[in-house]
PDB file of N, CA and C in Angstrom:
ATOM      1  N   UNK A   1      -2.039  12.599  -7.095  1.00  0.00           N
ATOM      2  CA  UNK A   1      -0.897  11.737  -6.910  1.00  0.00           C
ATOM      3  C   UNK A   1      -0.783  11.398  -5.427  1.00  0.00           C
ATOM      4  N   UNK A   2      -0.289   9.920  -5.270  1.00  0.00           N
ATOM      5  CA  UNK A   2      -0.615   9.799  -3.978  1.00  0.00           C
ATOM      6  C   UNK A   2       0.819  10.451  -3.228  1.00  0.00           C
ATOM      7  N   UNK A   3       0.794  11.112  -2.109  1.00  0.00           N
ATOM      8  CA  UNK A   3       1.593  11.791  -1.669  1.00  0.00           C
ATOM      9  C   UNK A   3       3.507  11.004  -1.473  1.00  0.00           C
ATOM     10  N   UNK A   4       3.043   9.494  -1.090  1.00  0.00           N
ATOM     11  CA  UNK A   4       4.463   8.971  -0.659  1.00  0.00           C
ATOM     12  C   UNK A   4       5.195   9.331  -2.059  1.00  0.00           C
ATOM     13  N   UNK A   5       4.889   9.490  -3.243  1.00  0.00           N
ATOM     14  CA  UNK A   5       5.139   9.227  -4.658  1.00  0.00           C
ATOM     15  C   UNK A   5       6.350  10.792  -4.642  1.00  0.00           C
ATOM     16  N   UNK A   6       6.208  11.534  -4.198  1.00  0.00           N
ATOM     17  CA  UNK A   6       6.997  13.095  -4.001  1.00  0.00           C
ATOM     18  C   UNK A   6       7.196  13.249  -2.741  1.00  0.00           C
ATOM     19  N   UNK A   7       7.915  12.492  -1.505  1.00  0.00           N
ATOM     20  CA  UNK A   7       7.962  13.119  -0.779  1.00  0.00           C
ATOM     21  C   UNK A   7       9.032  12.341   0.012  1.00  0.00           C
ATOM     22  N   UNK A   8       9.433  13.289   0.745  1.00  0.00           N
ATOM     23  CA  UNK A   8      11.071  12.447   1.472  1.00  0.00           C
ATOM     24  C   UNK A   8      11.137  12.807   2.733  1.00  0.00           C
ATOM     25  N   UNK A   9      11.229  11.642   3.731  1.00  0.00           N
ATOM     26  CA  UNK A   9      11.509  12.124   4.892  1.00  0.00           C
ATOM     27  C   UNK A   9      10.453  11.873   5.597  1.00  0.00           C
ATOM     28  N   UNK A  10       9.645  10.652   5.063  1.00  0.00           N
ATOM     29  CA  UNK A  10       8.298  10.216   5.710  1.00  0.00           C
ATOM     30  C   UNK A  10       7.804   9.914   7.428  1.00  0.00           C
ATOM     31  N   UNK A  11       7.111  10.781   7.879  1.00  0.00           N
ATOM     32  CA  UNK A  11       7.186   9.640   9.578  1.00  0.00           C
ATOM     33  C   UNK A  11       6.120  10.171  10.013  1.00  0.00           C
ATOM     34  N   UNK A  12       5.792   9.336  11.256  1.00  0.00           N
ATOM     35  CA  UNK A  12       4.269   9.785  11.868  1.00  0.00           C
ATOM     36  C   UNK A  12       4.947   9.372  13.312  1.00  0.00           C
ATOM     37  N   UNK A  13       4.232  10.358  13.806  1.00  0.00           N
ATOM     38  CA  UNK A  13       4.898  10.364  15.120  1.00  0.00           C
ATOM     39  C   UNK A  13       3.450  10.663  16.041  1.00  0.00           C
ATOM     40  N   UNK A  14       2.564   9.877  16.896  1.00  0.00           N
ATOM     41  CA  UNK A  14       1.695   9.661  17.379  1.00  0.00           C
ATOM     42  C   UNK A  14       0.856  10.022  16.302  1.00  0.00           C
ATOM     43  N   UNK A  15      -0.080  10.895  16.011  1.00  0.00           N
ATOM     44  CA  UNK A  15      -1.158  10.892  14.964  1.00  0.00           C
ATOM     45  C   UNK A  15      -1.017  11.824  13.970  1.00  0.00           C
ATOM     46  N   UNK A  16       0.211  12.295  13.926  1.00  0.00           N
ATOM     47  CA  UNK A  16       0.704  13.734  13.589  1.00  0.00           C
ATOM     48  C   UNK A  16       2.155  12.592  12.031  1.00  0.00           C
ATOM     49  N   UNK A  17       1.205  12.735  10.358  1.00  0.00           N
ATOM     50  CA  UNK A  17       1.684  12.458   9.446  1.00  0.00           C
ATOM     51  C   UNK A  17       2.873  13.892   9.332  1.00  0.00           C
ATOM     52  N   UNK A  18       4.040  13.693   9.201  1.00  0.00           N
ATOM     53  CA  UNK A  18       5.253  14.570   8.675  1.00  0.00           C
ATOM     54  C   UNK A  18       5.951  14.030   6.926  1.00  0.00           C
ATOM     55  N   UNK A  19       6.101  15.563   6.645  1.00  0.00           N
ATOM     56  CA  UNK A  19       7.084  15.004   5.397  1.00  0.00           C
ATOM     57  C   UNK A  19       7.864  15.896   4.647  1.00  0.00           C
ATOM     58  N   UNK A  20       8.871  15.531   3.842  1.00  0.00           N
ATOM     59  CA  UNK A  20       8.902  16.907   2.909  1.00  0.00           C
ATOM     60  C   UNK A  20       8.156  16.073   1.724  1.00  0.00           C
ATOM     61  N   UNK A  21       7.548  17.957   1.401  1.00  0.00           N
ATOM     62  CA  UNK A  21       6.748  17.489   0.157  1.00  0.00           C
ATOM     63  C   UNK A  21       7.314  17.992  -1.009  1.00  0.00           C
ATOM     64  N   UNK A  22       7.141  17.756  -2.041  1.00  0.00           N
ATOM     65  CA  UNK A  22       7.435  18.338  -3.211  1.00  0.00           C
ATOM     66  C   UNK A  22       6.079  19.449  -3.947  1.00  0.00           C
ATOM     67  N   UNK A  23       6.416  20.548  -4.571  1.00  0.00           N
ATOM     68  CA  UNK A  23       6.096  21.416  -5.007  1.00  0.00           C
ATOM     69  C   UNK A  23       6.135  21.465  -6.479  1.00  0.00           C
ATOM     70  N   UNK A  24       6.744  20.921  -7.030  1.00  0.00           N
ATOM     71  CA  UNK A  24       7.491  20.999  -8.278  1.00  0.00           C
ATOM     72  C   UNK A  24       8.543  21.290  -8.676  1.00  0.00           C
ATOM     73  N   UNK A  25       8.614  22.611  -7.848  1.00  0.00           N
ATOM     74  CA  UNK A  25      10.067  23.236  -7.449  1.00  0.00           C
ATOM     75  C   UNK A  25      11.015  22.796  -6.081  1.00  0.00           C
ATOM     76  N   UNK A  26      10.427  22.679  -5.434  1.00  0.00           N
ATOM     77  CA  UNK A  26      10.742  22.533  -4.210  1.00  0.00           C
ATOM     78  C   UNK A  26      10.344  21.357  -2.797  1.00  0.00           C
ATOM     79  N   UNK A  27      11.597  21.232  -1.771  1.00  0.00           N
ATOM     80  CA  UNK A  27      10.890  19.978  -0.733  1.00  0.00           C
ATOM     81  C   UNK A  27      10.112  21.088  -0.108  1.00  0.00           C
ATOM     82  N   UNK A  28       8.792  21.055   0.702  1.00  0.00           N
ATOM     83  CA  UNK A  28       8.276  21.839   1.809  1.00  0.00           C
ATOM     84  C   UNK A  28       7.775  20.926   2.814  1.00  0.00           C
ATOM     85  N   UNK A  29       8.307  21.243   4.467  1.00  0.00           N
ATOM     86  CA  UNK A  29       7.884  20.614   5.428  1.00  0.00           C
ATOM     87  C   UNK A  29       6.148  20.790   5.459  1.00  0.00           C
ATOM     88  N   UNK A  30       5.703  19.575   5.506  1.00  0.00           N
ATOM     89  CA  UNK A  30       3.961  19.351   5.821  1.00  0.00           C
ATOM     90  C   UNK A  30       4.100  18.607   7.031  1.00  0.00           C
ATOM     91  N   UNK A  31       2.952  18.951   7.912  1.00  0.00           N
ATOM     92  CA  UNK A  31       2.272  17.803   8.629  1.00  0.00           C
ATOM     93  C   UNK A  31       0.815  17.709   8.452  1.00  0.00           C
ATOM     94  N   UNK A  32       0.347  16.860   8.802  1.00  0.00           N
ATOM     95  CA  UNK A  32      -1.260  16.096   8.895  1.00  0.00           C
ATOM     96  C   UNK A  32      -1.759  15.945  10.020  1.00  0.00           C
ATOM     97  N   UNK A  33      -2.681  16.191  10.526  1.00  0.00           N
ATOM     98  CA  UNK A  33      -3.006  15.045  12.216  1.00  0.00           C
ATOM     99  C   UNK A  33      -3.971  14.178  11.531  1.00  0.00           C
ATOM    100  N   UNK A  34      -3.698  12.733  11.564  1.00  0.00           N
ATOM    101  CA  UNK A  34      -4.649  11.499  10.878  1.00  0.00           C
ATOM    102  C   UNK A  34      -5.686  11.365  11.832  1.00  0.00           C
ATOM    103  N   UNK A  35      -5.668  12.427  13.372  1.00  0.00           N
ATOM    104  CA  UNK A  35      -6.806  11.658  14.003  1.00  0.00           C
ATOM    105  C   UNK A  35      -8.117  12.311  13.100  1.00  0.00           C
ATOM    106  N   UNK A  36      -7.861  13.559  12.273  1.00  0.00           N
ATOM    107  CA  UNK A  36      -9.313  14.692  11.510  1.00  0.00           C
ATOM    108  C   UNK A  36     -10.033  13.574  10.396  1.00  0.00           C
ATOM    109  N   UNK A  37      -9.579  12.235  10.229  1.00  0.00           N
ATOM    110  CA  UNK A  37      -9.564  11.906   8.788  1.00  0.00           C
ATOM    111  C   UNK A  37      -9.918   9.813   9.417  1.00  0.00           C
ATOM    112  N   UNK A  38      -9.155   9.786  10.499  1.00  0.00           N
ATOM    113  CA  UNK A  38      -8.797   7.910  10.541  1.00  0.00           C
ATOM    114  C   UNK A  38      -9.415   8.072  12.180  1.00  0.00           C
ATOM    115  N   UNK A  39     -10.615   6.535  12.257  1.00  0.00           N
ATOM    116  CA  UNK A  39     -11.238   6.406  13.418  1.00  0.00           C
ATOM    117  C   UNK A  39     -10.989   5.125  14.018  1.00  0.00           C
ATOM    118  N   UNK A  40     -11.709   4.407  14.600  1.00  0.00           N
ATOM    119  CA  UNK A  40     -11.763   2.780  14.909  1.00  0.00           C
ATOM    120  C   UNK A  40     -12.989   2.410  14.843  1.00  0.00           C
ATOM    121  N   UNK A  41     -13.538   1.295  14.341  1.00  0.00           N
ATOM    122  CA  UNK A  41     -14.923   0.722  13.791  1.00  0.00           C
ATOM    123  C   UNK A  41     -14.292  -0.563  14.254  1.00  0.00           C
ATOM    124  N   UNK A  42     -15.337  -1.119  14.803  1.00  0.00           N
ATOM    125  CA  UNK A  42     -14.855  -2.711  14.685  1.00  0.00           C
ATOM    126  C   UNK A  42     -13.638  -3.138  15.423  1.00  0.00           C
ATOM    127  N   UNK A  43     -12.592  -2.268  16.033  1.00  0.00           N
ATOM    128  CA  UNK A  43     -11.179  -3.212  16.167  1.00  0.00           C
ATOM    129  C   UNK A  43     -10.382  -2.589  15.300  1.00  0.00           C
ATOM    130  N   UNK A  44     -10.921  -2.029  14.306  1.00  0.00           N
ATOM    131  CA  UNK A  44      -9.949  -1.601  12.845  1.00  0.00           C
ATOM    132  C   UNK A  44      -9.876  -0.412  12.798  1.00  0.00           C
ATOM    133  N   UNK A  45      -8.939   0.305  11.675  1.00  0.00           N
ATOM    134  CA  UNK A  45      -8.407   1.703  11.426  1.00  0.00           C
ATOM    135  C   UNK A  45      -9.660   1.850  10.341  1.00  0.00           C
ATOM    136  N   UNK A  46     -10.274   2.616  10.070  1.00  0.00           N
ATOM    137  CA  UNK A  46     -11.065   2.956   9.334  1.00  0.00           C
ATOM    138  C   UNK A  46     -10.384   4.156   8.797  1.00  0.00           C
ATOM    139  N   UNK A  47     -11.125   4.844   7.660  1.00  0.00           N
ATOM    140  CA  UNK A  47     -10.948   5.963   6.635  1.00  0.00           C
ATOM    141  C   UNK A  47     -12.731   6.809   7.255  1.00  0.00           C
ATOM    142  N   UNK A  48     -12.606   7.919   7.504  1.00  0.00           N
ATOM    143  CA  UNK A  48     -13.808   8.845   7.449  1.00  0.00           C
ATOM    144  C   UNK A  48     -14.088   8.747   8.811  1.00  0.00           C
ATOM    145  N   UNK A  49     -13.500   8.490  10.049  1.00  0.00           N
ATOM    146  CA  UNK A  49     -13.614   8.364  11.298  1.00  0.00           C
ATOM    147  C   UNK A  49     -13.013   9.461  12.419  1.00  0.00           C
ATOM    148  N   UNK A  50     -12.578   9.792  13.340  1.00  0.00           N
ATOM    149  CA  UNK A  50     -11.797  10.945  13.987  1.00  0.00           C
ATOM    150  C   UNK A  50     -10.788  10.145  15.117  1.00  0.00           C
ATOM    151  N   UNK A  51     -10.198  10.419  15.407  1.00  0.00           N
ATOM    152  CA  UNK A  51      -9.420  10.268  16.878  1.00  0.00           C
ATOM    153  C   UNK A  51      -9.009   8.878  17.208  1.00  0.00           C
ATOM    154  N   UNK A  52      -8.615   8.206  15.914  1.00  0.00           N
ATOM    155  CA  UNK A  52      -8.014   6.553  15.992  1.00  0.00           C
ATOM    156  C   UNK A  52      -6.937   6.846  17.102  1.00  0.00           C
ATOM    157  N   UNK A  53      -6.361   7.246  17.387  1.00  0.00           N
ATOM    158  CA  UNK A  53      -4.806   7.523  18.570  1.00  0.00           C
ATOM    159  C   UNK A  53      -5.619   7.219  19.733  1.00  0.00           C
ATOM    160  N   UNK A  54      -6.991   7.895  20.353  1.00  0.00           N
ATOM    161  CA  UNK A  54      -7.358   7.514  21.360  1.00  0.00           C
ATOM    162  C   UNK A  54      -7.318   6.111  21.556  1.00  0.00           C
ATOM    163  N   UNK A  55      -7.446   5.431  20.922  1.00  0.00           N
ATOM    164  CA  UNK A  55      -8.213   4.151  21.374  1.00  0.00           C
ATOM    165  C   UNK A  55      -6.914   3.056  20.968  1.00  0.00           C
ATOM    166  N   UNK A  56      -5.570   3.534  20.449  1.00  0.00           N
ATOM    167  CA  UNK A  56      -4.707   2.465  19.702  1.00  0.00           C
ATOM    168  C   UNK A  56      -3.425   2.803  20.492  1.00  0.00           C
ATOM    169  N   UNK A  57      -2.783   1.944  20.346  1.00  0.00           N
ATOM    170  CA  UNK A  57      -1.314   1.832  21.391  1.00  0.00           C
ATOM    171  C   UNK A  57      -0.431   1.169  19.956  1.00  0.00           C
ATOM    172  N   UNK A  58       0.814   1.469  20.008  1.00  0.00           N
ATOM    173  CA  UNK A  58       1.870   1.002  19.176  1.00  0.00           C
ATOM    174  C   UNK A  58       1.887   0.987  17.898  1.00  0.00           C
ATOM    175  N   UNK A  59       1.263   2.553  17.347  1.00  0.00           N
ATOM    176  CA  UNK A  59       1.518   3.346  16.753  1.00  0.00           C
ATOM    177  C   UNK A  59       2.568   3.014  15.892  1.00  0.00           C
ATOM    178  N   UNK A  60       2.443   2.690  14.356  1.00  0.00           N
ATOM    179  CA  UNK A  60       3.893   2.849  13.654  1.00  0.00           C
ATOM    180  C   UNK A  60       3.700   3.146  12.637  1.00  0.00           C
ATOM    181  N   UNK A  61       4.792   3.344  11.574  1.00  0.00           N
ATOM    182  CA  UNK A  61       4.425   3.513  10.217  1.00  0.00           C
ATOM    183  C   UNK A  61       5.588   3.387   9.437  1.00  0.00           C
ATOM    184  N   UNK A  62       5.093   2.265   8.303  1.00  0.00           N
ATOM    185  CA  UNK A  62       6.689   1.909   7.872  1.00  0.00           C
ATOM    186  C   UNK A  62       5.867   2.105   5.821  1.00  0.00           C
ATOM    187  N   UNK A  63       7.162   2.105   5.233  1.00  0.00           N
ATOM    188  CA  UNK A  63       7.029   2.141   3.862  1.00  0.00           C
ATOM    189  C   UNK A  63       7.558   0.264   3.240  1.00  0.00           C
ATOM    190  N   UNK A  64       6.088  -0.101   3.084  1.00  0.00           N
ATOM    191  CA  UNK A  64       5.885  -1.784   2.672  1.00  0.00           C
ATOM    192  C   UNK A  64       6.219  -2.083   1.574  1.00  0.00           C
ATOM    193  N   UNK A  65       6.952  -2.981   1.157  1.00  0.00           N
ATOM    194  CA  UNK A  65       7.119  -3.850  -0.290  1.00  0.00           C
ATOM    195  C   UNK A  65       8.017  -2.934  -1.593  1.00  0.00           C
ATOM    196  N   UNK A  66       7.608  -3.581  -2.429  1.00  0.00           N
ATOM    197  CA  UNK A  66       9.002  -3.007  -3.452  1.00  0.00           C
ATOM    198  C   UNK A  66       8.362  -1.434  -4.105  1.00  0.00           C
ATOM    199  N   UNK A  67       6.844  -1.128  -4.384  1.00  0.00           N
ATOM    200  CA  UNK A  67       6.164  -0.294  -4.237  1.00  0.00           C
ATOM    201  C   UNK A  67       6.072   0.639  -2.447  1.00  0.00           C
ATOM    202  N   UNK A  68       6.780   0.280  -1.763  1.00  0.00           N
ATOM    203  CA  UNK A  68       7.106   1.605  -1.020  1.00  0.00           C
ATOM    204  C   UNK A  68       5.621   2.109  -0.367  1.00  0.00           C
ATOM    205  N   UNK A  69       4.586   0.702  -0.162  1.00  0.00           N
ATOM    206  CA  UNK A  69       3.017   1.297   0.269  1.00  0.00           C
ATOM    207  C   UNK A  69       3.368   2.457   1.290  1.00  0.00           C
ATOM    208  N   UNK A  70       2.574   3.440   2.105  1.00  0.00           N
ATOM    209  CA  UNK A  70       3.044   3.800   3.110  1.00  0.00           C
ATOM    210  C   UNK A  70       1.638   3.527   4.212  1.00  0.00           C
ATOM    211  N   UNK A  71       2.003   2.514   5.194  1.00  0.00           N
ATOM    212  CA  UNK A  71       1.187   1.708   5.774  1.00  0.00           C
ATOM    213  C   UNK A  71       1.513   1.975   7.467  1.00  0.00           C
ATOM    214  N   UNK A  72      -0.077   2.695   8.003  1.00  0.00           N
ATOM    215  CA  UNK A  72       0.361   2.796   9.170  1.00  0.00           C
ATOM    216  C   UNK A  72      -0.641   1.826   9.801  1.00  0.00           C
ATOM    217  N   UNK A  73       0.203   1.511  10.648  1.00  0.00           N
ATOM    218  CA  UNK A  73      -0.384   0.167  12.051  1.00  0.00           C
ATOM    219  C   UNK A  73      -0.529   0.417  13.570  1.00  0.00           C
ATOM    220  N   UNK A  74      -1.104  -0.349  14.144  1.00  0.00           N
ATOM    221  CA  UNK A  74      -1.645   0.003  15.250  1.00  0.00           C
ATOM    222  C   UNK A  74      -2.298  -1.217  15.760  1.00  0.00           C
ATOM    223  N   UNK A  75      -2.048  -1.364  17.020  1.00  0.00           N
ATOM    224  CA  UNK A  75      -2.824  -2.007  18.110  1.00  0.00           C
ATOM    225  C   UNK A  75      -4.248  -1.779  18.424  1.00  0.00           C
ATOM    226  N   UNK A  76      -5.395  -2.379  18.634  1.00  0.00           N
ATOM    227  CA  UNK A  76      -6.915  -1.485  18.944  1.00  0.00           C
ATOM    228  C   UNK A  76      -7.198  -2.220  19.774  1.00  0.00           C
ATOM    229  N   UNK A  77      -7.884  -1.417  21.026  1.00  0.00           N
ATOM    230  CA  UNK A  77      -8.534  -2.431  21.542  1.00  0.00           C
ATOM    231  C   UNK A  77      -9.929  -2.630  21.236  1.00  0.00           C
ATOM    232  N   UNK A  78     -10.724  -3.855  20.981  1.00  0.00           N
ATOM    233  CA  UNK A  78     -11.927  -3.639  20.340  1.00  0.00           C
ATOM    234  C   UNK A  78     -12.847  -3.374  21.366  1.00  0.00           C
ATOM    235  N   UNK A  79     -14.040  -3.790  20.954  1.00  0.00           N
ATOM    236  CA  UNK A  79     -15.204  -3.527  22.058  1.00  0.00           C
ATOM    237  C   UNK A  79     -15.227  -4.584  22.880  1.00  0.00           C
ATOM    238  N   UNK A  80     -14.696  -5.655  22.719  1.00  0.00           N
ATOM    239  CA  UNK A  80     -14.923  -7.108  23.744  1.00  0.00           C
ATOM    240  C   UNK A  80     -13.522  -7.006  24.417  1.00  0.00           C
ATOM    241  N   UNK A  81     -12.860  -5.652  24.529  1.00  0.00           N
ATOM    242  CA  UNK A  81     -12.174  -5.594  25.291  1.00  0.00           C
ATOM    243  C   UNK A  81     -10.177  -5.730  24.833  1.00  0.00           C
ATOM    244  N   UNK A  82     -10.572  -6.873  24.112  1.00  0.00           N
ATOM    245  CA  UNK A  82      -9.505  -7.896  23.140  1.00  0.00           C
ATOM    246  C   UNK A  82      -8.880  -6.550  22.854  1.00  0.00           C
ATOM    247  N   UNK A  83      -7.292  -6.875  22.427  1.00  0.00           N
ATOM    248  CA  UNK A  83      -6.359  -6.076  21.578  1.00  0.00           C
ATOM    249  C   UNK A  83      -6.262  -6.658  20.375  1.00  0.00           C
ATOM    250  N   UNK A  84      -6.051  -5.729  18.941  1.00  0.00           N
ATOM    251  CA  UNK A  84      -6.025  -6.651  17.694  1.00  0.00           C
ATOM    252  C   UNK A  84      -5.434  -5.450  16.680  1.00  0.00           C
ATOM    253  N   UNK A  85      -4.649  -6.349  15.862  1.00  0.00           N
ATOM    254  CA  UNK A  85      -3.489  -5.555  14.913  1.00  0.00           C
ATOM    255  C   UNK A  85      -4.592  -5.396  13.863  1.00  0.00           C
ATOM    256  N   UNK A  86      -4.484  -3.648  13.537  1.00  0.00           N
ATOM    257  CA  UNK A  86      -4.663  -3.129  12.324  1.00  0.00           C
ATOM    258  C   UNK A  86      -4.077  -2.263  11.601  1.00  0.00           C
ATOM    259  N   UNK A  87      -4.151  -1.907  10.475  1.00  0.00           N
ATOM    260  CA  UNK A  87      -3.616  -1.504   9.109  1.00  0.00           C
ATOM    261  C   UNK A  87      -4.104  -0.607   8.593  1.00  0.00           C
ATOM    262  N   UNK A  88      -3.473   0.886   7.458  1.00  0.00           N
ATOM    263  CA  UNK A  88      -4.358   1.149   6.706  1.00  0.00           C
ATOM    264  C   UNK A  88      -3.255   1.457   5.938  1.00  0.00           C
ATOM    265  N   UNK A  89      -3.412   1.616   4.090  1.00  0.00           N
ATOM    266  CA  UNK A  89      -2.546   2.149   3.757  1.00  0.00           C
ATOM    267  C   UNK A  89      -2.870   3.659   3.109  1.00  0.00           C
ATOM    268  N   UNK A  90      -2.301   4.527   3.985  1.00  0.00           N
ATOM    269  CA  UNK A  90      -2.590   5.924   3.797  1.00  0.00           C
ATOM    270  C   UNK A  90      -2.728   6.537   2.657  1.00  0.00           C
ATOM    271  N   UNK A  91      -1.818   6.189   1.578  1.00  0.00           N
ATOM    272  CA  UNK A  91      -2.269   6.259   0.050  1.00  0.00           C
ATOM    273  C   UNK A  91      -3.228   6.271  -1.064  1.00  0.00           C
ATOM    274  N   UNK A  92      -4.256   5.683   0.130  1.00  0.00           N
ATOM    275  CA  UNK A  92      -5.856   5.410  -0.460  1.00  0.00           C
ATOM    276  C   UNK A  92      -6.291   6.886  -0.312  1.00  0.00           C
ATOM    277  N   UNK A  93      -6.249   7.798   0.659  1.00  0.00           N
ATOM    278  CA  UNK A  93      -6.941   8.923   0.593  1.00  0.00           C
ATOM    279  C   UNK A  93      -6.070  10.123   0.920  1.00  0.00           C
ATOM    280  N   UNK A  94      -4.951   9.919   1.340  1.00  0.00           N
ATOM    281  CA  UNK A  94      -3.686  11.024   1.162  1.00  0.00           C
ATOM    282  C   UNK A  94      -2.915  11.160  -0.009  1.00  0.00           C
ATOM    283  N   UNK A  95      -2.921  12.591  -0.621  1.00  0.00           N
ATOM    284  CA  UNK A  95      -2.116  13.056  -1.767  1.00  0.00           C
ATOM    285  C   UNK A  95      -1.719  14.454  -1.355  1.00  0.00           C
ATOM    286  N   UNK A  96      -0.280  14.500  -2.175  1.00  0.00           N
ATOM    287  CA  UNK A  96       0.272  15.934  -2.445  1.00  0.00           C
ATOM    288  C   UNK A  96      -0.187  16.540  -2.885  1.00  0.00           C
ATOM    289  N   UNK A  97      -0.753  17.778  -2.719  1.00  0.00           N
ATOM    290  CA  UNK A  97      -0.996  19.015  -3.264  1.00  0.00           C
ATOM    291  C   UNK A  97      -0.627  20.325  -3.560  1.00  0.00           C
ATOM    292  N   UNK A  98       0.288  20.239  -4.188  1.00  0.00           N
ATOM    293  CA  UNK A  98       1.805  21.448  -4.205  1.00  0.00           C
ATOM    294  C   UNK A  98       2.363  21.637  -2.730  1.00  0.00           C
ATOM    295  N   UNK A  99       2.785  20.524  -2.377  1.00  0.00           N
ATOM    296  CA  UNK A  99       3.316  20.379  -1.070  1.00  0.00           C
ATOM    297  C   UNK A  99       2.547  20.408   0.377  1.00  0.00           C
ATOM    298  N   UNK A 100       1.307  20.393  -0.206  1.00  0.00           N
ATOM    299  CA  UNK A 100       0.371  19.761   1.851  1.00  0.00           C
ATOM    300  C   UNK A 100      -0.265  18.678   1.015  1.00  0.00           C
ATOM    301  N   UNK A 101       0.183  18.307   2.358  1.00  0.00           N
ATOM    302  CA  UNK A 101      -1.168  16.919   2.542  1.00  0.00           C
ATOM    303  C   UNK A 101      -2.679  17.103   1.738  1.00  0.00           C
ATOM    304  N   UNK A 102      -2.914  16.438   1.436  1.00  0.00           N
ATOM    305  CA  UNK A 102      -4.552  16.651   1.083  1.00  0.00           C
ATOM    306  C   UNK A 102      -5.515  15.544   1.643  1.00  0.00           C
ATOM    307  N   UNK A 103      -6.625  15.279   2.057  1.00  0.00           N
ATOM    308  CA  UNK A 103      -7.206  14.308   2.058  1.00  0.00           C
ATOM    309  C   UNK A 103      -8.413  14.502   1.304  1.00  0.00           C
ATOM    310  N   UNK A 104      -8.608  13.062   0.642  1.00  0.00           N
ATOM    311  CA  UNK A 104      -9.300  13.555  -1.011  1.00  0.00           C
ATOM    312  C   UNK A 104     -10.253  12.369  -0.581  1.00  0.00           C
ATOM    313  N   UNK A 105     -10.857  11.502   0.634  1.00  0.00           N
ATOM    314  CA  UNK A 105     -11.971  10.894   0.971  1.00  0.00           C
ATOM    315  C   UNK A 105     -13.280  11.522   0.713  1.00  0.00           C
TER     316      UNK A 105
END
């Protein structure tokens, strides 16, 4: 299950995912660091990469559309120097797992 689906109190605060999670029974505080898991390729946030925070400025993360995506963004600078807006939505490879994070890439 993808994690936003059980969990309250969503935020990312530099590369460091926070939440309460659900257990079944219970909320439990989790965190993540997305740099072990999210890199930069190209300009972009990639999945299977390390240390995206190095290289990205303006950092955010908001919960998108009537489905509630949970979509974090970022500034990159690419290799030609250029700055350029990217995206990922964390849901693709983050799930709850009786209350931690999991990454299931």
């Amino acid at each position: 299950m993808s994690f936003h689906e059980s969990a309250t109190d969503i935020t990312v605060e530099g590369s460091i995912l926070k939440a309460q999670l659900s257990n079944g029974e219970e909320y439990l505080e989790a965190e993540f660091d997305l740099d072990t898991v999210i890199g930069v390729s190209d300009g972009a946030l990639t999945w299977g990469g390390e240390n995206f925070s190095e290289s990205s400025e303006d950092i955010s993360f908001d919960l998108e559309g009537d489905d509630e995506v949970p979509i974090l963004r970022a500034t990159i600078n690419n290799e030609d120097g250029e700055q350029t807006s990217s995206d990922i939505n964390l849901s693709e490879y983050i799930s709850n797992n009786c209350g931690e994070f999991e990454y299931t890439g």
